[in-house]
PDB file of N, CA and C in Angstrom:
ATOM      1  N   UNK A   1     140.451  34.352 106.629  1.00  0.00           N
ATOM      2  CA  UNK A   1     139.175  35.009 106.674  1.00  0.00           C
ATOM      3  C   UNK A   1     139.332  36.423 106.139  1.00  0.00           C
ATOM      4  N   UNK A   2     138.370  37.181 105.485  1.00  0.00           N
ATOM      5  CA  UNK A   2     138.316  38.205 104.854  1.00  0.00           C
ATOM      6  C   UNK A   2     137.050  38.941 105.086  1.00  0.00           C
ATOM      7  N   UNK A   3     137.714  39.876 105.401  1.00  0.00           N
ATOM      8  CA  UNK A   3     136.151  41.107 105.593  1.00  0.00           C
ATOM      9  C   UNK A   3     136.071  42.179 104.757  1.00  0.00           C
ATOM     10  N   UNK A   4     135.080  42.462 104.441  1.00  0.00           N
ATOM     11  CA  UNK A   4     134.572  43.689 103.520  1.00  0.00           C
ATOM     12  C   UNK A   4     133.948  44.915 104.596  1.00  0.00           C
ATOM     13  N   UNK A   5     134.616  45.861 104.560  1.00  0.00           N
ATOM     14  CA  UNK A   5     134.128  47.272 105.265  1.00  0.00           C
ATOM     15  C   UNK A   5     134.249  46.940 106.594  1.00  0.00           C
ATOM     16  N   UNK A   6     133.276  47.796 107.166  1.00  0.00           N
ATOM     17  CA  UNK A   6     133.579  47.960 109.019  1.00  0.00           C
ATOM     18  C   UNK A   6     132.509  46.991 109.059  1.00  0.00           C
ATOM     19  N   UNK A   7     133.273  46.137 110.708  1.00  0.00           N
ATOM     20  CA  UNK A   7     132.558  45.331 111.009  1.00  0.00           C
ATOM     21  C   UNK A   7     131.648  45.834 112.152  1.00  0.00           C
ATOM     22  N   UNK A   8     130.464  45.308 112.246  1.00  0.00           N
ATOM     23  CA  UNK A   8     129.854  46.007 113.586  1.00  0.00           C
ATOM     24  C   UNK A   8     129.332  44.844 114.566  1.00  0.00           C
ATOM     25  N   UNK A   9     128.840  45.264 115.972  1.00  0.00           N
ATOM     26  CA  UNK A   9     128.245  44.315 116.751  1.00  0.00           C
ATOM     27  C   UNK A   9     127.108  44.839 117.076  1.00  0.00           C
ATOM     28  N   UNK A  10     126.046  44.944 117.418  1.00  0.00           N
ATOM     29  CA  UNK A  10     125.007  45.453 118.261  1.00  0.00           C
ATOM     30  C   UNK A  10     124.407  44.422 119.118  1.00  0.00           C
ATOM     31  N   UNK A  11     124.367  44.794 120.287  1.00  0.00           N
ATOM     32  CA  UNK A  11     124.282  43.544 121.430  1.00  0.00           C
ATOM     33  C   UNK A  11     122.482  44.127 122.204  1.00  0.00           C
ATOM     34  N   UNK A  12     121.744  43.831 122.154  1.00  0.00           N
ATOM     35  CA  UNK A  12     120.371  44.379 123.024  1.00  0.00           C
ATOM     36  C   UNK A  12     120.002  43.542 124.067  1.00  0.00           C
ATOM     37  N   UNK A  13     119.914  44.594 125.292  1.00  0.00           N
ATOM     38  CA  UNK A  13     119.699  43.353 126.398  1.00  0.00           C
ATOM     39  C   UNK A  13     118.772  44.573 127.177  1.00  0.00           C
ATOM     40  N   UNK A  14     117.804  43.798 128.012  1.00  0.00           N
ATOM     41  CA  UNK A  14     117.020  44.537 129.219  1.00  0.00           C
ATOM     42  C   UNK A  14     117.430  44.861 130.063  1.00  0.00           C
ATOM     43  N   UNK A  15     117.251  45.679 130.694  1.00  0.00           N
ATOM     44  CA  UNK A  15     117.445  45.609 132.732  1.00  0.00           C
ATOM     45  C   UNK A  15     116.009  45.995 133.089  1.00  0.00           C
ATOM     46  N   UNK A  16     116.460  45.114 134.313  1.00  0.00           N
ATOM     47  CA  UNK A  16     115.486  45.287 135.664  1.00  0.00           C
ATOM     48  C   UNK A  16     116.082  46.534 136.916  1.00  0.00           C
ATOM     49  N   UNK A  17     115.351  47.155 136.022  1.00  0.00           N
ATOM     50  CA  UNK A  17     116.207  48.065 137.290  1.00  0.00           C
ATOM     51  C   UNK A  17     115.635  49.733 136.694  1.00  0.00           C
ATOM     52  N   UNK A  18     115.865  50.858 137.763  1.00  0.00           N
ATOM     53  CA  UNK A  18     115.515  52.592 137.608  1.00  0.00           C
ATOM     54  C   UNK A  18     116.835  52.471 136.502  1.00  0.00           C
ATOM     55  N   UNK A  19     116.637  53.339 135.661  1.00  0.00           N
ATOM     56  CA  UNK A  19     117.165  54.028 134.093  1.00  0.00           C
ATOM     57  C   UNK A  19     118.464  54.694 134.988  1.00  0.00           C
ATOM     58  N   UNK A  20     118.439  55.028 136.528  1.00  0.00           N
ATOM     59  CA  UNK A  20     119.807  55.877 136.428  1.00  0.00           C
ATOM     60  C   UNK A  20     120.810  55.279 137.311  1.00  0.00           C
ATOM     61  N   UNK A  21     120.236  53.813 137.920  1.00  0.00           N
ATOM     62  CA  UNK A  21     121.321  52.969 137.912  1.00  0.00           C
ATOM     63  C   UNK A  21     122.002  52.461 136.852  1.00  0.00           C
ATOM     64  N   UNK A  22     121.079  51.758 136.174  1.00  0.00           N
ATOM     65  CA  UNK A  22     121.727  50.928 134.701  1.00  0.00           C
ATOM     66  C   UNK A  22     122.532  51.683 133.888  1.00  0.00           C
ATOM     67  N   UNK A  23     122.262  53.125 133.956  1.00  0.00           N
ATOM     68  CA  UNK A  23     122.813  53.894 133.030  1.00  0.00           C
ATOM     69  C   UNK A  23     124.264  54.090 134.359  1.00  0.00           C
ATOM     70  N   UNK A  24     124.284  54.139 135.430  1.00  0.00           N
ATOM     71  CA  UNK A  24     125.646  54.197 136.190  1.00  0.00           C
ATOM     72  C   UNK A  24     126.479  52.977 136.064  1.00  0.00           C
ATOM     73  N   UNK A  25     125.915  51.988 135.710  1.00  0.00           N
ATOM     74  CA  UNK A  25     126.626  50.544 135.944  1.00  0.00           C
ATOM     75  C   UNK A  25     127.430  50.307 134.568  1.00  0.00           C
ATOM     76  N   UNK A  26     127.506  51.390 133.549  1.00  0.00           N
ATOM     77  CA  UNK A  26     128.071  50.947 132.643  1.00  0.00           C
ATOM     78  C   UNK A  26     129.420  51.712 132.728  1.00  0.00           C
ATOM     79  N   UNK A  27     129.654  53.010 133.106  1.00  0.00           N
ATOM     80  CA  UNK A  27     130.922  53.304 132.960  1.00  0.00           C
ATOM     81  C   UNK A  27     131.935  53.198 134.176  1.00  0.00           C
ATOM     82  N   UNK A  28     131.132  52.310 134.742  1.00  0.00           N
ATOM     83  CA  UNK A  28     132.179  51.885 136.172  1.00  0.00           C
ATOM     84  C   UNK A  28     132.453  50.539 136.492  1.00  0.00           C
ATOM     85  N   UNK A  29     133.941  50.259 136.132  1.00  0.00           N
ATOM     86  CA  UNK A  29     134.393  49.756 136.217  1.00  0.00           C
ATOM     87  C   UNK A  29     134.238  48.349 137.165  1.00  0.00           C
ATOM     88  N   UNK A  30     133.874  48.682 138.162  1.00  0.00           N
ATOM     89  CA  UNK A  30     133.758  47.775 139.285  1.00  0.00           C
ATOM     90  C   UNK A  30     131.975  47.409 139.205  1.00  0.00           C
ATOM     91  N   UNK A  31     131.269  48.066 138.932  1.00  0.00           N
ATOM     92  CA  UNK A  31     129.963  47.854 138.245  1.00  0.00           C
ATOM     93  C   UNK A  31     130.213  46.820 137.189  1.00  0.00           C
ATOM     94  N   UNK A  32     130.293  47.139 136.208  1.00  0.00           N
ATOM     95  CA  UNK A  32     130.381  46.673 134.919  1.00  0.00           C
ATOM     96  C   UNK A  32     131.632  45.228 135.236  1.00  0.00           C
ATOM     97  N   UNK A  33     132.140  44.816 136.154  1.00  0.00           N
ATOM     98  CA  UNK A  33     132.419  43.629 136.445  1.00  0.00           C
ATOM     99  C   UNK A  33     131.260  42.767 137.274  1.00  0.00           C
ATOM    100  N   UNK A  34     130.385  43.396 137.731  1.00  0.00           N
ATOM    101  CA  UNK A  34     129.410  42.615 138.692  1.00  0.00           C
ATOM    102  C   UNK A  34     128.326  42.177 137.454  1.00  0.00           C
ATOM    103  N   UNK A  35     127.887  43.119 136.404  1.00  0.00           N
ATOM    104  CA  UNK A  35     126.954  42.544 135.434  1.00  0.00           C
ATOM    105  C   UNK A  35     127.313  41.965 133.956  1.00  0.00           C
ATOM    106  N   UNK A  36     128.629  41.788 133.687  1.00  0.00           N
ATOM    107  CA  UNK A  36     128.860  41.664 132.269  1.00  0.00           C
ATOM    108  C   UNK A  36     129.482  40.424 132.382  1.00  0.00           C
ATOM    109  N   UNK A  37     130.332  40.002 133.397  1.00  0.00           N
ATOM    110  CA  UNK A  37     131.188  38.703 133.450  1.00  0.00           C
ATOM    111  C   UNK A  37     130.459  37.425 133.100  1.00  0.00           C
ATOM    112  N   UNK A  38     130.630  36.396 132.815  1.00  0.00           N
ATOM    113  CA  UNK A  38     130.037  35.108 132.119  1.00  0.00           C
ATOM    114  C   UNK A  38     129.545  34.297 132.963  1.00  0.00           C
ATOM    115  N   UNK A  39     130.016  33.156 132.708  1.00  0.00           N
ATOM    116  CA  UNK A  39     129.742  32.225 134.013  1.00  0.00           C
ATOM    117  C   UNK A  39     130.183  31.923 134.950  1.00  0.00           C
ATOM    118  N   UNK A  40     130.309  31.109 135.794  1.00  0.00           N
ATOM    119  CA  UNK A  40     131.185  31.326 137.163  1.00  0.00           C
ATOM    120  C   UNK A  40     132.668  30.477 136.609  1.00  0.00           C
ATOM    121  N   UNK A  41     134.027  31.163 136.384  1.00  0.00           N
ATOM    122  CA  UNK A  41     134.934  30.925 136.412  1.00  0.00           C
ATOM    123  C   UNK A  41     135.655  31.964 135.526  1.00  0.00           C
ATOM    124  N   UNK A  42     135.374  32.491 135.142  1.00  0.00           N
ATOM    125  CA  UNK A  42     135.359  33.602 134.486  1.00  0.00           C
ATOM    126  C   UNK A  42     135.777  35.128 135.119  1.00  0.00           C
ATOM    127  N   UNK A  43     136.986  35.471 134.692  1.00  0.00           N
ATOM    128  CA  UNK A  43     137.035  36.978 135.705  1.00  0.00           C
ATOM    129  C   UNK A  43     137.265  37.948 134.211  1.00  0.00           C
ATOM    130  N   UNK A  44     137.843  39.769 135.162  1.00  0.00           N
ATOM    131  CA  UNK A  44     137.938  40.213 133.947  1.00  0.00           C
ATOM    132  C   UNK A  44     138.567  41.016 134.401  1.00  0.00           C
ATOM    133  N   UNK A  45     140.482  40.784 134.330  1.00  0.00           N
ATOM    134  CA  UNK A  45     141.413  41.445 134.822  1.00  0.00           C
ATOM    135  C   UNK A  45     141.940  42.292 135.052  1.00  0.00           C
ATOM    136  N   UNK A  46     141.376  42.889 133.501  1.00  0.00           N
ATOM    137  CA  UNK A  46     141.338  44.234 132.681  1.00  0.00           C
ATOM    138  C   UNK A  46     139.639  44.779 132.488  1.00  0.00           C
ATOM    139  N   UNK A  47     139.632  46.167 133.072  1.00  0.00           N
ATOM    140  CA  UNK A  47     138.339  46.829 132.449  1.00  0.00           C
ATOM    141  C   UNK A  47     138.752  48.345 133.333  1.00  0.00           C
ATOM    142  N   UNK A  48     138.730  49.056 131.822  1.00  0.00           N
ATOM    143  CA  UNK A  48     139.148  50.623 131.472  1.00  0.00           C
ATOM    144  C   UNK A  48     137.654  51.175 131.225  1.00  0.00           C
ATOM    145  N   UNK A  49     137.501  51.947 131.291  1.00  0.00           N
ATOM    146  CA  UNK A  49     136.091  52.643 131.412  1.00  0.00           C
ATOM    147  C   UNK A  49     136.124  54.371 131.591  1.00  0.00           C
ATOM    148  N   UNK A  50     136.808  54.652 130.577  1.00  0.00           N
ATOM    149  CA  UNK A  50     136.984  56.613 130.341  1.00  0.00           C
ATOM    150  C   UNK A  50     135.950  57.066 129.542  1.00  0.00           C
ATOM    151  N   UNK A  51     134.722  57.472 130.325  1.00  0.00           N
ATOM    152  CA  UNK A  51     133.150  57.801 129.686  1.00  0.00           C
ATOM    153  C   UNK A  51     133.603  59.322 129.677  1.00  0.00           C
ATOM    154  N   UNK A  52     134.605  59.471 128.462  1.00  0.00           N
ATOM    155  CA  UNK A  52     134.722  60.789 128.305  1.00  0.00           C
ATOM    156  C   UNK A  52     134.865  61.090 126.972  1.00  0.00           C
ATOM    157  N   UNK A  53     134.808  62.108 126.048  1.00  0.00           N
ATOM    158  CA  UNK A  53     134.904  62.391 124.243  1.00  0.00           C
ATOM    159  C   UNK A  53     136.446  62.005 124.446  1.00  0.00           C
ATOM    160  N   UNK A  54     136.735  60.818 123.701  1.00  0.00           N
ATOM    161  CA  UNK A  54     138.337  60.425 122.906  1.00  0.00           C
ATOM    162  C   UNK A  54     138.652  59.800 124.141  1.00  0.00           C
ATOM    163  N   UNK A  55     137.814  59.734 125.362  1.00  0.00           N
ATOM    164  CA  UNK A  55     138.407  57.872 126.230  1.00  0.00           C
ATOM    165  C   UNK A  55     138.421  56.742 126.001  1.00  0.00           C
ATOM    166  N   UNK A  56     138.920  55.713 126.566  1.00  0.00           N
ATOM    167  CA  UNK A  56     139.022  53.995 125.935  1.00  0.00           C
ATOM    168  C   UNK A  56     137.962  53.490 127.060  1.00  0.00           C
ATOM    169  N   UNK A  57     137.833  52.257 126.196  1.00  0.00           N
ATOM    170  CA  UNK A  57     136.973  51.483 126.904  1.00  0.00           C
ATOM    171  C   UNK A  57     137.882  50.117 126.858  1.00  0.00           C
ATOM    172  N   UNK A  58     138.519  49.833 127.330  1.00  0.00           N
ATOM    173  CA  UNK A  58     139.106  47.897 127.141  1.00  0.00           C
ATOM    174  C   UNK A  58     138.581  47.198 128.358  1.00  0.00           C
ATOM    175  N   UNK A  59     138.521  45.807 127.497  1.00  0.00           N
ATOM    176  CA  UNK A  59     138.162  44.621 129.125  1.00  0.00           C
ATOM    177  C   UNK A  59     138.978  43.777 128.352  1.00  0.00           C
ATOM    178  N   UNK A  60     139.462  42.650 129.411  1.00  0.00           N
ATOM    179  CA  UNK A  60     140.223  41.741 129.022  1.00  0.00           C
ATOM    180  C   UNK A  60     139.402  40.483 130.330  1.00  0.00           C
ATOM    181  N   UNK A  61     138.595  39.560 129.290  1.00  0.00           N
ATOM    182  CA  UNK A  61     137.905  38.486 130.296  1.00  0.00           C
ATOM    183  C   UNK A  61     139.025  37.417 130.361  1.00  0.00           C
ATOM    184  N   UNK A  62     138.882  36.470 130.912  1.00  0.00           N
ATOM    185  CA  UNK A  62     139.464  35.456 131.256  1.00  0.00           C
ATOM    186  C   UNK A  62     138.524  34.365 131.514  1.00  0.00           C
ATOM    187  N   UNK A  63     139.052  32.904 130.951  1.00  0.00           N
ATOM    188  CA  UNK A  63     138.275  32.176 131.514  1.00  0.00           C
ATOM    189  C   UNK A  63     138.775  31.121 132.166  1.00  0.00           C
ATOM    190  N   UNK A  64     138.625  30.590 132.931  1.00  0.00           N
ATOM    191  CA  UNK A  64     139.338  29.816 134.271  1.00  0.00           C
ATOM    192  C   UNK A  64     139.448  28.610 134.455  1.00  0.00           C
TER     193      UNK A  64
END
């Protein structure tokens, strides 16, 4: 397989929910395992979450 330039993703999804939860549930770790994980068998062993200029973000899902 061969790619030309940067690849991108853009993912758009809703919430149900006040703007300053949803906006808390993303750089925490233990959050962001309660809403992002798949279906039930599925964990996510790994999830780094440094909401800071030049932090990482990694997850590592698993499926079961």
């Amino acid at each position: 397989m061969q790619t030309g330039g940067d690849a991108r993703l853009v993912i758009t999804r809703r919430f149900a929910g006040p703007p300053e939860a949803v906006y808390r549930a993303h750089p925490e770790p233990e959050l962001i395992r309660q809403w992002m994980l798949g279906p039930e068998g599925w964990t996510m062993p790994v999830c780094i979450s440094e909401a800071t200029p030049g932090g990482s973000y990694q997850r590592l899902e698993k499926i079961v």
